[in-house]
PDB file of N, CA and C in Angstrom:
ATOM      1  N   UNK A   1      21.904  -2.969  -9.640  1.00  0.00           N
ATOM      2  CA  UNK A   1      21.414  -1.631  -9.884  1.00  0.00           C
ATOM      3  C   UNK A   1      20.361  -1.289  -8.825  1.00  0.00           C
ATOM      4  N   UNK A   2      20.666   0.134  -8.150  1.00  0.00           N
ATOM      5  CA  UNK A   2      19.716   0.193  -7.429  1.00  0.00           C
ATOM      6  C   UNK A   2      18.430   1.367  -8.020  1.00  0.00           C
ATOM      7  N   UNK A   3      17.448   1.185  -8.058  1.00  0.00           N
ATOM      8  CA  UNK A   3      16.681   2.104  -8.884  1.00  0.00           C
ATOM      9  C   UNK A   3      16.514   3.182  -7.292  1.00  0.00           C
ATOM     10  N   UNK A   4      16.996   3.154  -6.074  1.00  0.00           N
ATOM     11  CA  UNK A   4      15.752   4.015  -5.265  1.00  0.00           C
ATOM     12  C   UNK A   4      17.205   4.835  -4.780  1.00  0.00           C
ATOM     13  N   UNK A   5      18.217   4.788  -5.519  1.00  0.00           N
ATOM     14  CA  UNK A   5      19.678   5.450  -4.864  1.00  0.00           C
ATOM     15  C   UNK A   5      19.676   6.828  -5.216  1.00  0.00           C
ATOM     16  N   UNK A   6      21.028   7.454  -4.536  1.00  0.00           N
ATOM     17  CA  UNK A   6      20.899   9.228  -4.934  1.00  0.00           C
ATOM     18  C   UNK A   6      19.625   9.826  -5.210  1.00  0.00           C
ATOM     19  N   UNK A   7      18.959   9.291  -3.655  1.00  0.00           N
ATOM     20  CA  UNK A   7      17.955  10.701  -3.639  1.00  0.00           C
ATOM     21  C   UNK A   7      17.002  10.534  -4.551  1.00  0.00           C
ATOM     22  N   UNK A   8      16.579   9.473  -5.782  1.00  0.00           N
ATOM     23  CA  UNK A   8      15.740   9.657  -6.484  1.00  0.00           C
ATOM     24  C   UNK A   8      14.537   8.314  -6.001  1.00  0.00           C
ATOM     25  N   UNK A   9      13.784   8.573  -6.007  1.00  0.00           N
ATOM     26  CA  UNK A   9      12.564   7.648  -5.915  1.00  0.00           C
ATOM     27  C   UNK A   9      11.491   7.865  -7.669  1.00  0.00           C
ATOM     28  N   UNK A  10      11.551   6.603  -8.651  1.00  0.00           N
ATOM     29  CA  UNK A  10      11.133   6.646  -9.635  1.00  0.00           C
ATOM     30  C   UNK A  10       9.701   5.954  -9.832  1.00  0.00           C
ATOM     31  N   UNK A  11       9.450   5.461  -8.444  1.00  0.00           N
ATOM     32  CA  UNK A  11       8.163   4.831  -7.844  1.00  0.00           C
ATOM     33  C   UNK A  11       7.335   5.676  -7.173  1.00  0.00           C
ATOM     34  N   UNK A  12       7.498   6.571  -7.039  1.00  0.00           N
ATOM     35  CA  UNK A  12       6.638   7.933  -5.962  1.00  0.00           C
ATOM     36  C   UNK A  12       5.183   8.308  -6.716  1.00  0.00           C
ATOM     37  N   UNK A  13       5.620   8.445  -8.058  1.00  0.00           N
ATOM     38  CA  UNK A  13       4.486   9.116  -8.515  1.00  0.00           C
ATOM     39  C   UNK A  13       3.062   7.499  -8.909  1.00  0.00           C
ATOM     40  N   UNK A  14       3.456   6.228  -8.742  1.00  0.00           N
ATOM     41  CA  UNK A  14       3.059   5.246  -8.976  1.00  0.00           C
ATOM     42  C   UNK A  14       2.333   4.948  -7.939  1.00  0.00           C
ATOM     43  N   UNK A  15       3.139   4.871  -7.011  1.00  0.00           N
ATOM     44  CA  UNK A  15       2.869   4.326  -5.682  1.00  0.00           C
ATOM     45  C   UNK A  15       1.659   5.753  -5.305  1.00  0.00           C
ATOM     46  N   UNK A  16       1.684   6.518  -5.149  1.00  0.00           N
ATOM     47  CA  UNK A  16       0.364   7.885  -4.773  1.00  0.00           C
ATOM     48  C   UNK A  16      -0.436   7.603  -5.684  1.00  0.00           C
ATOM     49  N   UNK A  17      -0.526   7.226  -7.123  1.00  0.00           N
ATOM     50  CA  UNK A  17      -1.417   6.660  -8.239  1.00  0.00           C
ATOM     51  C   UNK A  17      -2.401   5.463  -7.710  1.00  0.00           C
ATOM     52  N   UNK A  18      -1.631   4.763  -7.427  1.00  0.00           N
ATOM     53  CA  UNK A  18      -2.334   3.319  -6.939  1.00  0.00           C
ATOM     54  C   UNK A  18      -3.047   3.317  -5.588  1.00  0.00           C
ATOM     55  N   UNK A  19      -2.152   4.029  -4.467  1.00  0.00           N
ATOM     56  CA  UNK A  19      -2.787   4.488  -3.607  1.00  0.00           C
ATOM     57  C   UNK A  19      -3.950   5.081  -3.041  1.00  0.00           C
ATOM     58  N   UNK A  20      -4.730   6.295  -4.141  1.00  0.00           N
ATOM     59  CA  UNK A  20      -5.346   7.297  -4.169  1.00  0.00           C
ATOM     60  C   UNK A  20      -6.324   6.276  -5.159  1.00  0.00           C
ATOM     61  N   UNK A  21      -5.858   5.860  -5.958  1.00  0.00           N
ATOM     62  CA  UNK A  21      -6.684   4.875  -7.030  1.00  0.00           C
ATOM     63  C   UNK A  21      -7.991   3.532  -5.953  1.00  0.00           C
ATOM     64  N   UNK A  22      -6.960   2.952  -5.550  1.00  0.00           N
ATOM     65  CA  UNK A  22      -7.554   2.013  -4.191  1.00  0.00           C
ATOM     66  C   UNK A  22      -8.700   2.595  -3.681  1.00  0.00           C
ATOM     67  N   UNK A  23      -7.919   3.748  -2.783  1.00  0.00           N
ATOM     68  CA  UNK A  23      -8.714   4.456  -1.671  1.00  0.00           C
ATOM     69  C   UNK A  23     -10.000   4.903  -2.218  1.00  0.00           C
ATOM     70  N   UNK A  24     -10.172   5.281  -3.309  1.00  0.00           N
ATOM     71  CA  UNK A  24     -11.244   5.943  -4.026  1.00  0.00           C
ATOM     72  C   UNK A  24     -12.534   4.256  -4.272  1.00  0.00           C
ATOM     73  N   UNK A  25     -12.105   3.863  -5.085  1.00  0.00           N
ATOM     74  CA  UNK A  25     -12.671   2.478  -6.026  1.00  0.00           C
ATOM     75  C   UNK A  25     -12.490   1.529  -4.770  1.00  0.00           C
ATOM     76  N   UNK A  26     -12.300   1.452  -3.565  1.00  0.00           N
ATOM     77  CA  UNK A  26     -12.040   0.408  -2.690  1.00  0.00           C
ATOM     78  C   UNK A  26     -13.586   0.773  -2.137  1.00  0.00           C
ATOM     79  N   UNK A  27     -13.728   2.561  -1.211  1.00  0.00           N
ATOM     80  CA  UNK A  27     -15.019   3.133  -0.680  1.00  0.00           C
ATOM     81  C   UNK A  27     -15.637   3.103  -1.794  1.00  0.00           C
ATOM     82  N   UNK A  28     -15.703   3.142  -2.874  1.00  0.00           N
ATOM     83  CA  UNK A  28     -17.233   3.407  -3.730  1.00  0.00           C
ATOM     84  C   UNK A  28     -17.750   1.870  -3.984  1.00  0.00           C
ATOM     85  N   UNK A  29     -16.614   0.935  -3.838  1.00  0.00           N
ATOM     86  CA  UNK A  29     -17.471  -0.525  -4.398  1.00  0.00           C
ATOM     87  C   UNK A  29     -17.782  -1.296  -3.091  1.00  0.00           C
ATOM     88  N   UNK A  30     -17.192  -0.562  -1.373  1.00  0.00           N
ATOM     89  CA  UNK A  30     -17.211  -1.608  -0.074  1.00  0.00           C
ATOM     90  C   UNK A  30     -18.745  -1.297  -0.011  1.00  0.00           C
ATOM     91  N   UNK A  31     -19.296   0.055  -0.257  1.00  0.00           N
ATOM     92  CA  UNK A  31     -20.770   0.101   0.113  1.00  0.00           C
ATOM     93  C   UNK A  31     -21.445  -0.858  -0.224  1.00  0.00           C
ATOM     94  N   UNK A  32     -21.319  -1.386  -1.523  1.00  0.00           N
ATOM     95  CA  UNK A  32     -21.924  -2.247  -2.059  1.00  0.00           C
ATOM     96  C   UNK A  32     -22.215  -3.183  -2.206  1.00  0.00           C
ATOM     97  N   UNK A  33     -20.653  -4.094  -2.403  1.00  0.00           N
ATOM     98  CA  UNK A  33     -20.441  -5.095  -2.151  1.00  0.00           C
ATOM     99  C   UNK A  33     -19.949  -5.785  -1.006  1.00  0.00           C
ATOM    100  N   UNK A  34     -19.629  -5.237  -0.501  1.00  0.00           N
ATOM    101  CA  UNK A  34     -18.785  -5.427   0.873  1.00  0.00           C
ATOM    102  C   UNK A  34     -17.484  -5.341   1.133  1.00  0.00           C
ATOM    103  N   UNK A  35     -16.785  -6.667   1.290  1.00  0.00           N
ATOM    104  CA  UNK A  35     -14.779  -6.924   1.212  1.00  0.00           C
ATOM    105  C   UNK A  35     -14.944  -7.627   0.328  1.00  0.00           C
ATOM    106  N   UNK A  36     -15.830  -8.289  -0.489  1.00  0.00           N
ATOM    107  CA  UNK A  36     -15.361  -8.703  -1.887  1.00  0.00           C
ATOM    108  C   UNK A  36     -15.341  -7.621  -2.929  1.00  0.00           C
ATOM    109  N   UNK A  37     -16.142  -6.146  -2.823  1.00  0.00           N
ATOM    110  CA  UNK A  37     -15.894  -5.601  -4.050  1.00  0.00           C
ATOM    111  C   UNK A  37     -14.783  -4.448  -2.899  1.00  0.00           C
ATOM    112  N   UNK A  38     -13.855  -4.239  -2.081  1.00  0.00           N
ATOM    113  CA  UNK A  38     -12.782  -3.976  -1.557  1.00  0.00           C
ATOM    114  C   UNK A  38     -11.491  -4.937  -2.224  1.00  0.00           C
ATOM    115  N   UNK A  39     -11.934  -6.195  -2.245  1.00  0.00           N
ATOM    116  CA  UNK A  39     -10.880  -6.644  -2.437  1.00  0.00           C
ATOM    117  C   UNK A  39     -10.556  -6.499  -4.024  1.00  0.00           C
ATOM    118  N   UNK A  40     -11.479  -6.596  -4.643  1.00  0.00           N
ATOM    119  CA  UNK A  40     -11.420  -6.462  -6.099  1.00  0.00           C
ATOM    120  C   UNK A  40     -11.084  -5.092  -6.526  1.00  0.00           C
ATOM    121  N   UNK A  41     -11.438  -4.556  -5.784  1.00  0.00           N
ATOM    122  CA  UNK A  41     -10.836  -2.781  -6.397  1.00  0.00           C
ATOM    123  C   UNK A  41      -9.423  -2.855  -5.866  1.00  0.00           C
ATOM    124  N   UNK A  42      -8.486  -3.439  -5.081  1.00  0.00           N
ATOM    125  CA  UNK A  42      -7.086  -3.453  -4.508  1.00  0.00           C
ATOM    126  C   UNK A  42      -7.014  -4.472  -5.888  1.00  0.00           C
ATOM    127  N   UNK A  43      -7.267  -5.531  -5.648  1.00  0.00           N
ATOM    128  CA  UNK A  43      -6.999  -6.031  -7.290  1.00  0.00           C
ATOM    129  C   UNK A  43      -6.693  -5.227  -8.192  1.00  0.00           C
ATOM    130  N   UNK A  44      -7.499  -5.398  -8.680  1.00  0.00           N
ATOM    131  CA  UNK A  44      -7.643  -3.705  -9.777  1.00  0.00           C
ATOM    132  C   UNK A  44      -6.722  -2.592  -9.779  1.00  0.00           C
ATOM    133  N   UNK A  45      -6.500  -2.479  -8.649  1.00  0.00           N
ATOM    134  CA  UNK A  45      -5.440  -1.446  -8.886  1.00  0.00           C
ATOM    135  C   UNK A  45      -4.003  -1.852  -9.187  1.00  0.00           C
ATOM    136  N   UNK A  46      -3.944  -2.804  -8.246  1.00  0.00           N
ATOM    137  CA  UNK A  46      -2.397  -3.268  -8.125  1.00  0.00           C
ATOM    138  C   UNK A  46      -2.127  -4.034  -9.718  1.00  0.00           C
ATOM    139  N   UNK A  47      -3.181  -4.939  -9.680  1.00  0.00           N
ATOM    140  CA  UNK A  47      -2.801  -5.555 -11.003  1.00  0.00           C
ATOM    141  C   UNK A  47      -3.070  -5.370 -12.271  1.00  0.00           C
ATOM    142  N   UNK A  48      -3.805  -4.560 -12.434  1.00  0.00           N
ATOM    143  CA  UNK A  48      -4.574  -3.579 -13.796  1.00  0.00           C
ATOM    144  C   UNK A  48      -2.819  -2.102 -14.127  1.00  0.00           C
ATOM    145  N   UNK A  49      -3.473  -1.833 -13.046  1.00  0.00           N
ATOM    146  CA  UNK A  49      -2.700   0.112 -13.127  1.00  0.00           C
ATOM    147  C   UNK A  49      -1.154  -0.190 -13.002  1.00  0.00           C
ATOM    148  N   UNK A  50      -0.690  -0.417 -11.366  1.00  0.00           N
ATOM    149  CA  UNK A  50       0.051  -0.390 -10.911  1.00  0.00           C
ATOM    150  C   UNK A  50       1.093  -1.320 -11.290  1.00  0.00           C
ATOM    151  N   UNK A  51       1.108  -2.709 -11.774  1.00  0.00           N
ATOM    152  CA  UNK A  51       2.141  -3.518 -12.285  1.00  0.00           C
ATOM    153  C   UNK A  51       2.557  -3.262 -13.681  1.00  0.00           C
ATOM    154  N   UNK A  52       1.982  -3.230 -14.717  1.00  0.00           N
ATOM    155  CA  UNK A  52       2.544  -2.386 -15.769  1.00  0.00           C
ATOM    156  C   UNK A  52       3.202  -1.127 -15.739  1.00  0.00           C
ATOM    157  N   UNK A  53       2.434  -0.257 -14.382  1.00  0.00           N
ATOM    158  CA  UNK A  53       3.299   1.053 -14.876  1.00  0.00           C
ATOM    159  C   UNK A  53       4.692   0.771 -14.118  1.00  0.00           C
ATOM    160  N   UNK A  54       4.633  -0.279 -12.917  1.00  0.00           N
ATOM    161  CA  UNK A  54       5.759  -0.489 -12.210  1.00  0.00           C
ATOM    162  C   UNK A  54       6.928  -0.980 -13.545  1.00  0.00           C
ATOM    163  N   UNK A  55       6.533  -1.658 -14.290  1.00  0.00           N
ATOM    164  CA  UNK A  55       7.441  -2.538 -15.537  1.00  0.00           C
ATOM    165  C   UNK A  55       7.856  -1.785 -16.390  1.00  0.00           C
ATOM    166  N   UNK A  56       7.221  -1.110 -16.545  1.00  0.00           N
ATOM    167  CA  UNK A  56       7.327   0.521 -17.639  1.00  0.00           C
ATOM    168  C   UNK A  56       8.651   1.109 -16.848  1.00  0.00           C
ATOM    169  N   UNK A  57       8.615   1.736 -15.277  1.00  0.00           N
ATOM    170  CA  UNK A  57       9.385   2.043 -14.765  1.00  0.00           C
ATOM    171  C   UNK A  57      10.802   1.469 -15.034  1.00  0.00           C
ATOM    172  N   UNK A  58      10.687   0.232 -14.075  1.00  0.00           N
ATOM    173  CA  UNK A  58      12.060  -0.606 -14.493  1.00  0.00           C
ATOM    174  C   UNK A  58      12.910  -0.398 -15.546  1.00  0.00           C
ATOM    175  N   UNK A  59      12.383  -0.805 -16.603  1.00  0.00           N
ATOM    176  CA  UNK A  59      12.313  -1.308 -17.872  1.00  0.00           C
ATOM    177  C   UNK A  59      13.175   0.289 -18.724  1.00  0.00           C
ATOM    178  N   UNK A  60      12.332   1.354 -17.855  1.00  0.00           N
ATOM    179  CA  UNK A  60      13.195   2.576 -18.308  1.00  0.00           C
ATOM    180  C   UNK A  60      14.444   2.687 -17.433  1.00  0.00           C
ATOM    181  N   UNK A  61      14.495   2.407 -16.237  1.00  0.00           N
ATOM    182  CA  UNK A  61      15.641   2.582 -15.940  1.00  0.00           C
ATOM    183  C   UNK A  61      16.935   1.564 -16.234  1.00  0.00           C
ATOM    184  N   UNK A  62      16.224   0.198 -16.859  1.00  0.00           N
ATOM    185  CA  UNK A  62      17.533   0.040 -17.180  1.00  0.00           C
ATOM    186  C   UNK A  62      18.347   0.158 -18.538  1.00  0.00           C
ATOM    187  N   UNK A  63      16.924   0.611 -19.147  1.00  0.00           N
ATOM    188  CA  UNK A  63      18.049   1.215 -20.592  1.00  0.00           C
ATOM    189  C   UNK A  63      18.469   2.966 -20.207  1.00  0.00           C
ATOM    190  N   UNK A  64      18.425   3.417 -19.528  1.00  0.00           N
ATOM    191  CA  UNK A  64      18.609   4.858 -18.452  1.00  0.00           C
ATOM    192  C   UNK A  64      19.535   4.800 -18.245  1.00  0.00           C
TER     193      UNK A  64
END
């Protein structure tokens, strides 16, 4: 099964989520902490936000 076929991308709105999520919480915690609170906000995003909603995704498309 391909989830990214006919034109549909079901990751778009995830992927700009996590993206925009990072970019934000990456600059407000590098002032501070440096590349450890950079790296922890990419943490954070990817593995907090972004992997559940990625599973959520899936998970709908294959009962879809």
């Amino acid at each position: 099964m391909l989830l990214r076929s006919f034109k549909n991308e079901p990751f778009l709105v995830q992927s700009l989520a996590v993206a925009t999520l990072t970019l934000v919480s990456a600059g407000l915690t590098a002032t501070r902490w440096g590349d450890a609170g950079a790296a922890l906000s990419y943490l954070f995003s990817i593995a907090v936000i972004g992997l559940p909603f990625a599973c959520a995704i899936f998970a709908r498309a294959l009962r879809g």
